[in-house]
N, C-alpha and C. Protein backbone atom coordinates (compact mmCIF):
# COMPACT_ATOMS: atom_id res chain seq x y z
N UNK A 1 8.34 68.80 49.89
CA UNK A 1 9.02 67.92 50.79
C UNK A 1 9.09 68.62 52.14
N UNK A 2 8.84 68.33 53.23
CA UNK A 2 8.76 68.50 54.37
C UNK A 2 9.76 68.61 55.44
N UNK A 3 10.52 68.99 56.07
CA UNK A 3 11.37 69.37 57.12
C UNK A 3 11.90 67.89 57.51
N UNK A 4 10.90 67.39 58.01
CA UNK A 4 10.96 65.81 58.51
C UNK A 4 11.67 64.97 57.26
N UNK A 5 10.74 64.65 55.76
CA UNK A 5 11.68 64.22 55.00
C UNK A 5 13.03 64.38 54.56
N UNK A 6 13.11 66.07 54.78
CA UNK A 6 14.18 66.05 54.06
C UNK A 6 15.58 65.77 55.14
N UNK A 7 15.10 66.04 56.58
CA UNK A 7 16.03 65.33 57.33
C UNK A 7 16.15 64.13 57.35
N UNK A 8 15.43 62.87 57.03
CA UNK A 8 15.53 61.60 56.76
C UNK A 8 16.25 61.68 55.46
N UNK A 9 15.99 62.37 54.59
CA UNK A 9 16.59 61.92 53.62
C UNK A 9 17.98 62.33 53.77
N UNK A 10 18.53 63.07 54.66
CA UNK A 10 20.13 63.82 54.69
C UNK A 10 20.57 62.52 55.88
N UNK A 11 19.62 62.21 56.50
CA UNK A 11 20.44 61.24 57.36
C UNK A 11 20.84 59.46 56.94
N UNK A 12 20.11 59.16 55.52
CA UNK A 12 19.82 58.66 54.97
C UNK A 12 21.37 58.54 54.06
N UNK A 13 21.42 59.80 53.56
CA UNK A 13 22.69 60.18 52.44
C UNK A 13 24.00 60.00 53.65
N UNK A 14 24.07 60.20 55.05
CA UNK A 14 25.08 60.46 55.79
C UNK A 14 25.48 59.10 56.27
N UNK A 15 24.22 58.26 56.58
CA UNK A 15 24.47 56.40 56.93
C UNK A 15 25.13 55.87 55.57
N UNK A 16 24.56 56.42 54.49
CA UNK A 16 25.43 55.90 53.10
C UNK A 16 26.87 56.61 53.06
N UNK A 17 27.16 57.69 53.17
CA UNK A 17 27.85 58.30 53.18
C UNK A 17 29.38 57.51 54.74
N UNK A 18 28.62 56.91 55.81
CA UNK A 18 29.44 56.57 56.72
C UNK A 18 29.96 55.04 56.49
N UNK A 19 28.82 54.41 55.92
CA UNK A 19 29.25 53.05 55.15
C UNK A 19 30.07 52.91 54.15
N UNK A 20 30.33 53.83 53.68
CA UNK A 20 31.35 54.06 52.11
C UNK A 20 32.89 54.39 53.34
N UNK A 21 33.02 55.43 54.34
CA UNK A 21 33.71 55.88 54.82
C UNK A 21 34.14 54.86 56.03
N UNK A 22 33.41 53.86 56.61
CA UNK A 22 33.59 52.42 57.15
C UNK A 22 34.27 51.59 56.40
N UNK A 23 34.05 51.61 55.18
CA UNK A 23 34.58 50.35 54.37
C UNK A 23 36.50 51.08 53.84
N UNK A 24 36.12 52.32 53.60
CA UNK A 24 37.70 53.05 53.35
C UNK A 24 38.60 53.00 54.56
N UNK A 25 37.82 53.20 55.94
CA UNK A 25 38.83 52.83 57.13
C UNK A 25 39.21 51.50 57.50
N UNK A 26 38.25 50.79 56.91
CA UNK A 26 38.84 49.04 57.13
C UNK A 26 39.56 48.67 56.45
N UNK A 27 39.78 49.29 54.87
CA UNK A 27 40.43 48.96 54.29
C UNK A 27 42.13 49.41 54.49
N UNK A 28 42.13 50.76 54.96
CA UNK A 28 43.29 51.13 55.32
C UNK A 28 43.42 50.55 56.85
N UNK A 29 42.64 50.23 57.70
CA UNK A 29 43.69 49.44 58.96
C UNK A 29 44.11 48.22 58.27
N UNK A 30 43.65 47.40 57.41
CA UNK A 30 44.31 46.29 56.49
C UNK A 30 45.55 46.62 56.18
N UNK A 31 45.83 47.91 55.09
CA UNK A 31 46.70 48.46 54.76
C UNK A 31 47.51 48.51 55.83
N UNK A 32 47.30 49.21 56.60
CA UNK A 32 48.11 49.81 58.01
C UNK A 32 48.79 48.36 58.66
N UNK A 33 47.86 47.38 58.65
CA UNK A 33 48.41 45.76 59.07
C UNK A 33 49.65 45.44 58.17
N UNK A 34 49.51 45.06 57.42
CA UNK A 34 49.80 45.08 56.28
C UNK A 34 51.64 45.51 56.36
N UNK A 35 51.30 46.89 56.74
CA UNK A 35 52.58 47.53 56.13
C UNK A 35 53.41 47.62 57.99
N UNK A 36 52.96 47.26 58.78
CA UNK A 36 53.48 47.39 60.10
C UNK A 36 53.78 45.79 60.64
N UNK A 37 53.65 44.64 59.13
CA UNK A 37 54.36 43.11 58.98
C UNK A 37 55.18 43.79 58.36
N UNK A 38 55.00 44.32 57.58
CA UNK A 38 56.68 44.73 56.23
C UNK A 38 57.84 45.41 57.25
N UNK A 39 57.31 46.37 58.06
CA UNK A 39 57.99 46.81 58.65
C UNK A 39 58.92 46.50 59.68
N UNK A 40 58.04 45.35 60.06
CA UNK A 40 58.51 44.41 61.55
C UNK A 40 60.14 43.45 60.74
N UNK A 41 59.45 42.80 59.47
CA UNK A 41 60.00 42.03 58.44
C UNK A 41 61.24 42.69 58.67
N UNK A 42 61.50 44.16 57.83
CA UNK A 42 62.29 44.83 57.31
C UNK A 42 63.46 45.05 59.08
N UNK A 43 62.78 45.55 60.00
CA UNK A 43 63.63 45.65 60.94
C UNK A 43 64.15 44.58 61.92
N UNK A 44 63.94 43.60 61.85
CA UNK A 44 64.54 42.15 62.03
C UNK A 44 65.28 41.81 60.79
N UNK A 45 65.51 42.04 59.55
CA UNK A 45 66.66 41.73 58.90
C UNK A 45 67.50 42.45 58.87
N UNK A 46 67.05 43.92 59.29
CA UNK A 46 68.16 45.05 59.05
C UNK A 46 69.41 44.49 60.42
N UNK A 47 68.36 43.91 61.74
CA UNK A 47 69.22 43.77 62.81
C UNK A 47 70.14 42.74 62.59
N UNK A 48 69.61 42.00 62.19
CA UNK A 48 70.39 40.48 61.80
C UNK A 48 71.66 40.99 60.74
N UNK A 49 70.87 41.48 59.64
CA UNK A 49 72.27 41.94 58.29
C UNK A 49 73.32 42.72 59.08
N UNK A 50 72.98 43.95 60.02
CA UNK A 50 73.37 45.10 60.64
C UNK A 50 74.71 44.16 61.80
N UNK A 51 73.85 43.53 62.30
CA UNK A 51 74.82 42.68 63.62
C UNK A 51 76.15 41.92 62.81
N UNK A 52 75.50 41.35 61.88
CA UNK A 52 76.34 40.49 61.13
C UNK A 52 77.09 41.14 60.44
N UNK A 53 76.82 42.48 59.72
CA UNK A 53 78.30 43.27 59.31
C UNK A 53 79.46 43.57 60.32
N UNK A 54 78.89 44.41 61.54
CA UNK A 54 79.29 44.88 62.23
C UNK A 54 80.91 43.55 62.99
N UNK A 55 79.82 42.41 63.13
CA UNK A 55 80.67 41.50 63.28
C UNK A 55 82.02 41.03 62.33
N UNK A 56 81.69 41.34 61.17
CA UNK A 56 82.72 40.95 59.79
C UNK A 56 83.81 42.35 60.40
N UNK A 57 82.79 43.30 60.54
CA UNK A 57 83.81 45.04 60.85
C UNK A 57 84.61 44.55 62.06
N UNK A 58 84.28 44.24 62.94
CA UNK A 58 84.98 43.69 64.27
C UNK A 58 86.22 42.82 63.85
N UNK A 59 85.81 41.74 63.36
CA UNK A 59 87.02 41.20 62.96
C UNK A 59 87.96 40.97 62.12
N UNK A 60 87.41 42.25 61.04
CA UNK A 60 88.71 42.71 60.27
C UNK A 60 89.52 43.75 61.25
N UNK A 61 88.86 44.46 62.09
CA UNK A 61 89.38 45.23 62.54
C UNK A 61 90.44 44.46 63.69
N UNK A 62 89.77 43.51 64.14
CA UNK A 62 90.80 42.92 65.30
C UNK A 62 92.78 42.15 64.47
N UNK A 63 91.56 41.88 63.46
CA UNK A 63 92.82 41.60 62.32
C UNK A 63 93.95 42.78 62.03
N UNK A 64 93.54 43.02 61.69
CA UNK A 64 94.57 44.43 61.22
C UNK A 64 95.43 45.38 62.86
N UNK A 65 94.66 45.26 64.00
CA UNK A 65 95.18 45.25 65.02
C UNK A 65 96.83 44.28 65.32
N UNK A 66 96.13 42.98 65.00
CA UNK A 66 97.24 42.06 65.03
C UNK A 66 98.38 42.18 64.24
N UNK A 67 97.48 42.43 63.28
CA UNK A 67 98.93 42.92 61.93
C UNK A 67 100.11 44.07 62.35
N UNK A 68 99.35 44.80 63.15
CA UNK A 68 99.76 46.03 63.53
C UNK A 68 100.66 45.86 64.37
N UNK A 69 100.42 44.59 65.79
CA UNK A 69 101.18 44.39 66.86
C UNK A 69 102.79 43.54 66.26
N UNK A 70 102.22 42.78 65.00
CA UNK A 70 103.05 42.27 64.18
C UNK A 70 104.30 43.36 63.88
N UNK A 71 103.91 44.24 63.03
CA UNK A 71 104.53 45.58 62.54
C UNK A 71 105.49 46.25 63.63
N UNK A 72 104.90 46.25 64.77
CA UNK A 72 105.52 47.19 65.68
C UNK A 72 106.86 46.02 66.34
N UNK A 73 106.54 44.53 66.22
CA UNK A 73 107.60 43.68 66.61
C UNK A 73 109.03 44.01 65.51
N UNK A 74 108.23 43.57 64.32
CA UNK A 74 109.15 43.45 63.52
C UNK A 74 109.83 45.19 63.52
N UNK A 75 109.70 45.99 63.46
CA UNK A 75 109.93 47.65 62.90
C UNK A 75 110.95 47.73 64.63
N UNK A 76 110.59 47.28 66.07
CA UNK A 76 112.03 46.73 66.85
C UNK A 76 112.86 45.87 66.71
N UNK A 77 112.38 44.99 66.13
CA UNK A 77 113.49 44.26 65.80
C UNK A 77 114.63 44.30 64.93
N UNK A 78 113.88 45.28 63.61
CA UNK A 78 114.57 45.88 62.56
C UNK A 78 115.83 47.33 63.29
N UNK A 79 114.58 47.75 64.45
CA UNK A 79 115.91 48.86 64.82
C UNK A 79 117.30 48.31 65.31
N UNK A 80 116.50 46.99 66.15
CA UNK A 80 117.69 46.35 67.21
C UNK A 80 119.08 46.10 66.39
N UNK A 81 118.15 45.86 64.89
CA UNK A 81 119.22 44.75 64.21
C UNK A 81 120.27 45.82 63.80
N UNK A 82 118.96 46.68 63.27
CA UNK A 82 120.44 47.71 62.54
C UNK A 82 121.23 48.20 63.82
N UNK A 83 121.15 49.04 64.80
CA UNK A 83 122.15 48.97 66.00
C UNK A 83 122.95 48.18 66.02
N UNK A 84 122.52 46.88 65.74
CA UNK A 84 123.67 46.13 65.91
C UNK A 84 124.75 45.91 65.18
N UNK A 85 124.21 45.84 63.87
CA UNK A 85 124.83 46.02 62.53
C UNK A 85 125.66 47.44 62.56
N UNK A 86 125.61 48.57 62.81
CA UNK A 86 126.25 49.86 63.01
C UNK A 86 127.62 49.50 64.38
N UNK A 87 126.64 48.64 64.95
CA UNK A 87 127.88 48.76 66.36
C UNK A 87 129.12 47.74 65.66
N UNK A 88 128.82 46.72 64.87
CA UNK A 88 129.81 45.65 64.65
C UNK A 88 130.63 46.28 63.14
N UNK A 89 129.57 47.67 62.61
CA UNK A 89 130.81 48.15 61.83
C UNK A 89 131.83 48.67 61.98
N UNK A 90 131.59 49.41 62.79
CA UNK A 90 132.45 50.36 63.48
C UNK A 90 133.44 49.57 64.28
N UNK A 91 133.41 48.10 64.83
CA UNK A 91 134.09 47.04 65.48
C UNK A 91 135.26 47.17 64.33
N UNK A 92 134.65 46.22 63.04
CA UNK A 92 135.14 45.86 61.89
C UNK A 92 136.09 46.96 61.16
N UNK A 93 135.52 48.38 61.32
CA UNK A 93 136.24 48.94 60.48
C UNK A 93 137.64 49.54 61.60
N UNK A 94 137.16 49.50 62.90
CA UNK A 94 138.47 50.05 63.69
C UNK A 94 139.34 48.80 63.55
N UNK A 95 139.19 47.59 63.88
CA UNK A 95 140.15 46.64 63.53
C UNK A 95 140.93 46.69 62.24
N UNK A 96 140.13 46.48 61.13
CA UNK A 96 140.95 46.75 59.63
C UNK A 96 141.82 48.02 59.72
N UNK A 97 141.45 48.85 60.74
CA UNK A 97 142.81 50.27 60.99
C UNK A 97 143.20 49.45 61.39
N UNK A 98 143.79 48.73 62.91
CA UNK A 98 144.52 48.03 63.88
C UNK A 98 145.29 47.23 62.81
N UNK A 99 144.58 46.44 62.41
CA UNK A 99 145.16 45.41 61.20
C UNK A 99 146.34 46.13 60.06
N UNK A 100 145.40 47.09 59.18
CA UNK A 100 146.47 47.86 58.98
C UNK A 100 147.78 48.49 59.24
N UNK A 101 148.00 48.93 60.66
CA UNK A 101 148.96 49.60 61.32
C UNK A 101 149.42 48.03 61.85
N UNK A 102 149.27 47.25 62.12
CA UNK A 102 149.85 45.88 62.27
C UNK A 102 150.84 45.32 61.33
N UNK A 103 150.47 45.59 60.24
CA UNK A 103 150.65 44.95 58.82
C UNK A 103 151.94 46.18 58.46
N UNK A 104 151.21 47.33 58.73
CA UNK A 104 152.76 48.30 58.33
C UNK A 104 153.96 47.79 59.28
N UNK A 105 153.42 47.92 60.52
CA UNK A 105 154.83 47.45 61.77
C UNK A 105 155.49 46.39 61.16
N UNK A 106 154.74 45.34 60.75
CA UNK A 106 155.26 44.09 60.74
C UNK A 106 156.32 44.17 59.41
N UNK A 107 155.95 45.27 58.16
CA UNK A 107 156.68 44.42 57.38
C UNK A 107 156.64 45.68 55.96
């Protein structure tokens, strides 16, 4: 075999060899298509699911805010009351002295 053939024949094995290796790269940019729809897919629902939690998180959270502004009414109002309740005992119980010492004078 001759110099000449046997370079035809290696260039021969390398066109076969690039057609086998053509058909494996087409097949993976398919693949590559393929998986860069899944991907597109996957990150447009993550945004949508993602937004839409975040939103549920928002407004539990605004909730519990309110609850909170709730809490802080009622927890003054509770102080006001008891103050008040302390001030009108101390009314009540100095009178029932007064009353007392009334009640001795009288009788």
């Amino acid at each position: 075999m001759s110099n000449d053939e046997r370079i035809l024949e290696i260039l021969v094995q390398l066109q076969s060899d690039m057609k086998e290796v053509m058909a494996d790269v087409s097949g993976l940019k398919g693949d590559v298509s393929a998986l860069k729809a899944d991907v597109s897919g996957i990150k447009t629902r993550l945004d949508v699911d993602i937004t839409k939690q975040l939103n549920l998180l928002a407004e539990g959270h605004q909730s519990l805010v309110e609850r909170l502004d709730v809490l802080d009414e009622v927890k003054e109002l509770s102080e006001d009351t008891k103050a008040t309740v302390d001030v009108m005992y101390s009314v009540v119980s100095k009178h029932s002295i007064d009353i007392n010492k009334l009640k001795a004078k009288v009788g």
